[in-house]
C-alpha atoms as a PDB file:
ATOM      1  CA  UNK A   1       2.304 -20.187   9.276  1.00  0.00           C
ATOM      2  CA  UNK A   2       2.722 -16.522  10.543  1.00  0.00           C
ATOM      3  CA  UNK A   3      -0.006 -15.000  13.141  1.00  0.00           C
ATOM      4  CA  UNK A   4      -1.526 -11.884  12.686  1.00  0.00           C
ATOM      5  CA  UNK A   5       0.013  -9.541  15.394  1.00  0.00           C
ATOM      6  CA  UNK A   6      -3.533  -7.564  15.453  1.00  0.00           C
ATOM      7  CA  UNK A   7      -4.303  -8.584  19.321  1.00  0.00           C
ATOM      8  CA  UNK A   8      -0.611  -7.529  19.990  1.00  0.00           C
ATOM      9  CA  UNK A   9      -1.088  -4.134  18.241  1.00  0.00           C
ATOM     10  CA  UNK A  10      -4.058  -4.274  19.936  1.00  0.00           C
ATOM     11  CA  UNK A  11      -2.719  -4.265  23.484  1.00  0.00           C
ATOM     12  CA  UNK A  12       0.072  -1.719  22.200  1.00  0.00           C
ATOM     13  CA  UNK A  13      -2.837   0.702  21.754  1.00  0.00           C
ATOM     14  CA  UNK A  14      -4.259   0.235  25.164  1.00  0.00           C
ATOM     15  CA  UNK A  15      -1.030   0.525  27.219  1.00  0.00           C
ATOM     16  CA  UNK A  16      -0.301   3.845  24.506  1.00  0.00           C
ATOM     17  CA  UNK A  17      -3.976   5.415  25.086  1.00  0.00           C
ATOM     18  CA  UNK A  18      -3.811   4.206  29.225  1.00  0.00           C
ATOM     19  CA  UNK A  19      -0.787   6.735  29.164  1.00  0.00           C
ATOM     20  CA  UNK A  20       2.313   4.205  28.845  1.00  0.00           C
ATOM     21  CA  UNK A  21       5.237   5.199  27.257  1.00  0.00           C
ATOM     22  CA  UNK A  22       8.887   4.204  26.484  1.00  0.00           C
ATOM     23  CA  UNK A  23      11.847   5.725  24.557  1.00  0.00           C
ATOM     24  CA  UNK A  24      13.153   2.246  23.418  1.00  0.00           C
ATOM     25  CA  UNK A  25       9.530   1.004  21.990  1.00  0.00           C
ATOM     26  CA  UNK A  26       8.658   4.413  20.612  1.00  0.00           C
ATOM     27  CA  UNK A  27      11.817   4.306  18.815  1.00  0.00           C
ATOM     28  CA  UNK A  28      10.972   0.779  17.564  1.00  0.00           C
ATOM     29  CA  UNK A  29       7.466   1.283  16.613  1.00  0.00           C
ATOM     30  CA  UNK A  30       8.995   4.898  14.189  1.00  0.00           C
ATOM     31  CA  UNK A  31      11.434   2.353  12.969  1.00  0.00           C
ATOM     32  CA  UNK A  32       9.151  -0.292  11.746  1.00  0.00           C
ATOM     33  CA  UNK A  33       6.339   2.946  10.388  1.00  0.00           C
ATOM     34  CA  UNK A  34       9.821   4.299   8.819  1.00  0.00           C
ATOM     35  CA  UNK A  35      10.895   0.896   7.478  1.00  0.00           C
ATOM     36  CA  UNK A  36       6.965   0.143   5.755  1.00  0.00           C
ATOM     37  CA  UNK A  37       7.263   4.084   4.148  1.00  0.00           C
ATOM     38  CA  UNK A  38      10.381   3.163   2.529  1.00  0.00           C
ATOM     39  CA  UNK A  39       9.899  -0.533   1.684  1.00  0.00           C
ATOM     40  CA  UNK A  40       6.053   1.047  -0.090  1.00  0.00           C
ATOM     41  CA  UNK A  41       7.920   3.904  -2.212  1.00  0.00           C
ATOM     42  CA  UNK A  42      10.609   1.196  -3.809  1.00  0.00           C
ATOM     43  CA  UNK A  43       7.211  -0.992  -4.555  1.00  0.00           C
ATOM     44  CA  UNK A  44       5.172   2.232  -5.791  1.00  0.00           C
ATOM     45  CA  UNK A  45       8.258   2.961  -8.418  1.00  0.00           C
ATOM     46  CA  UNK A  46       8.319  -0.455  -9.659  1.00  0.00           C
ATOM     47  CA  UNK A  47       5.145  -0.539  -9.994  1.00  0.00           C
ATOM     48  CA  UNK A  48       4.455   2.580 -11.956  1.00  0.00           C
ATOM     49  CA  UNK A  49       7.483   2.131 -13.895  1.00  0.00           C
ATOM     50  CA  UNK A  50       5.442  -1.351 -15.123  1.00  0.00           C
ATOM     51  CA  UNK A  51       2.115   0.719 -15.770  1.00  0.00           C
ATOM     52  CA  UNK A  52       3.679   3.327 -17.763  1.00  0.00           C
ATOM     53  CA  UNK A  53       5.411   0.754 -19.919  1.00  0.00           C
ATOM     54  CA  UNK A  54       1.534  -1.180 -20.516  1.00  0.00           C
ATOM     55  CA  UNK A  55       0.557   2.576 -21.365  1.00  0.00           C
ATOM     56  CA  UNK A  56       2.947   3.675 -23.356  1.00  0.00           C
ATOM     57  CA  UNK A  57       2.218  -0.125 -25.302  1.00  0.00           C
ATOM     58  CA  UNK A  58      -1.529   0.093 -25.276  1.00  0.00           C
ATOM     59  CA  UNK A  59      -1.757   4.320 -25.782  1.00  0.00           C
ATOM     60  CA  UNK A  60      -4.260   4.224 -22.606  1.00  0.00           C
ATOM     61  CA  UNK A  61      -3.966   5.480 -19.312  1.00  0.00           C
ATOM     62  CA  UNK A  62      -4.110   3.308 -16.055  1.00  0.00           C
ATOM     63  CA  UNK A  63      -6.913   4.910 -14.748  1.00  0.00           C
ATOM     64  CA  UNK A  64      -9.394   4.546 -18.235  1.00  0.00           C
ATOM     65  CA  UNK A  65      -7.789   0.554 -18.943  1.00  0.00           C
ATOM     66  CA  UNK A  66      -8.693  -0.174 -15.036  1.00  0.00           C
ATOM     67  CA  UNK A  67     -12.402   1.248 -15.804  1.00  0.00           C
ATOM     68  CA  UNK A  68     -13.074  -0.514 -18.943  1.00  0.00           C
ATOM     69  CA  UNK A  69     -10.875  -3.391 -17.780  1.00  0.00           C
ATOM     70  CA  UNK A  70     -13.434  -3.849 -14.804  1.00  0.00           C
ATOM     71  CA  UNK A  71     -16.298  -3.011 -16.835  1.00  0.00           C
ATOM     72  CA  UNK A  72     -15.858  -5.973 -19.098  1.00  0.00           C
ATOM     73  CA  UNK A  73     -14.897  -3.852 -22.191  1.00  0.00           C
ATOM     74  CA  UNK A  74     -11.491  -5.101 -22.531  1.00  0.00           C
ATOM     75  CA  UNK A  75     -10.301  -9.282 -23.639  1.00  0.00           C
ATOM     76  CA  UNK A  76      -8.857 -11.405 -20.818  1.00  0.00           C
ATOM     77  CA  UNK A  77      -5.534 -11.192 -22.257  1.00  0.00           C
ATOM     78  CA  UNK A  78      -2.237 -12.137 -20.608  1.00  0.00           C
ATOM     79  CA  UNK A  79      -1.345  -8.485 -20.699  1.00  0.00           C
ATOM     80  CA  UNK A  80      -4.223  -6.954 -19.791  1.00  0.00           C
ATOM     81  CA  UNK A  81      -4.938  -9.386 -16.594  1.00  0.00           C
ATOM     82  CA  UNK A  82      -1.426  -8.337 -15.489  1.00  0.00           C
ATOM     83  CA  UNK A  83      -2.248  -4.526 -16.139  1.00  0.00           C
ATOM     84  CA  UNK A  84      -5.290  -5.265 -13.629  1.00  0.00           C
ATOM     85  CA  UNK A  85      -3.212  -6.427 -11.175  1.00  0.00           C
ATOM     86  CA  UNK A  86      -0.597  -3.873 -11.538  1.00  0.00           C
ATOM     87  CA  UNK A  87      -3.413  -1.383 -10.883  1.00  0.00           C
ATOM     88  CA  UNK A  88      -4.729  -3.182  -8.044  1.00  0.00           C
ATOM     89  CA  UNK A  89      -0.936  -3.259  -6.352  1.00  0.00           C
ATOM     90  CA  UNK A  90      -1.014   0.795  -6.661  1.00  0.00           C
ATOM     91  CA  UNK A  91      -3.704   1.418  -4.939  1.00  0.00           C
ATOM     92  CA  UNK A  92      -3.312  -0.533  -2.587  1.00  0.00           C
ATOM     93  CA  UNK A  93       0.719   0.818  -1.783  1.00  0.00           C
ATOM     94  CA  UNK A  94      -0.934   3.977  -2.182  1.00  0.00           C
ATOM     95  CA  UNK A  95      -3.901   3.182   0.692  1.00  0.00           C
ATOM     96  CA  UNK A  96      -0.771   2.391   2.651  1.00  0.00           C
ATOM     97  CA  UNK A  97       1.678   5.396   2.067  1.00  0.00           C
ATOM     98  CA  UNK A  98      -1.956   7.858   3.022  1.00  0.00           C
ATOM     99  CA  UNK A  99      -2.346   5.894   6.132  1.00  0.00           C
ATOM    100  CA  UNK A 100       1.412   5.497   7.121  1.00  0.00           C
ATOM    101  CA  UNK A 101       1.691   9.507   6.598  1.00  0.00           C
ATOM    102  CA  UNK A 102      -1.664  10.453   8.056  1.00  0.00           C
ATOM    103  CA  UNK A 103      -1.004  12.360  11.177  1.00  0.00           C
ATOM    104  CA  UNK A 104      -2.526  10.354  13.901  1.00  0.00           C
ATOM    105  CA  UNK A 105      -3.358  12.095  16.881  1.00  0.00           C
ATOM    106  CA  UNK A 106      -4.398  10.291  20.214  1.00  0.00           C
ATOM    107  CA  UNK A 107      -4.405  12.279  23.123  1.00  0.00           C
END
């Protein structure tokens, strides 16, 4: 079972606010920011690739499916419960790309 390193990042924070800093972990810590940015644009093109195909099949944008999806407008279909998740996966890579870019500033 795999911890969550929250308490770790945690401490990182302090030590970086407190006025610590070091060439080797700032490299590290760009490294693993760089790593997530490019790991998240592979999974955003899969994923979209997979919507587009659903919309081209359907004739219905993401966007208007995930609305009436949601609402209860739409059957329970294999498809369409797949669609939902697809959506759900986007945003979510895209929640992470805005926060990875955001410029952070702490001093």
């Amino acid at each position: 079972m795999t911890t969550m390193p929250l308490p770790d990042l945690e401490r990182l924070n302090r030590l970086y606010t407190a006025g610590f800093r070091d060439a080797f972990l700032d490299s590290a810590l760009r490294k693993i920011v760089e790593r997530q940015a490019v790991r998240d644009e592979a999974d955003l093109q899969r994923v979209t690739r997979h919507l587009r195909e659903l919309e081209a099949q359907y004739g219905l944008m993401s966007d208007e499916f995930f609305q009436k999806y949601q609402a209860g407008q739409l059957a329970d279909t294999v498809d369409f419960t797949e669609w939902s998740a697809y959506c759900k996966m986007h945003r979510r890579i895209l929640q992470r790309q805005h926060i990875l870019q955001s410029d952070v500033a702490h001093e």
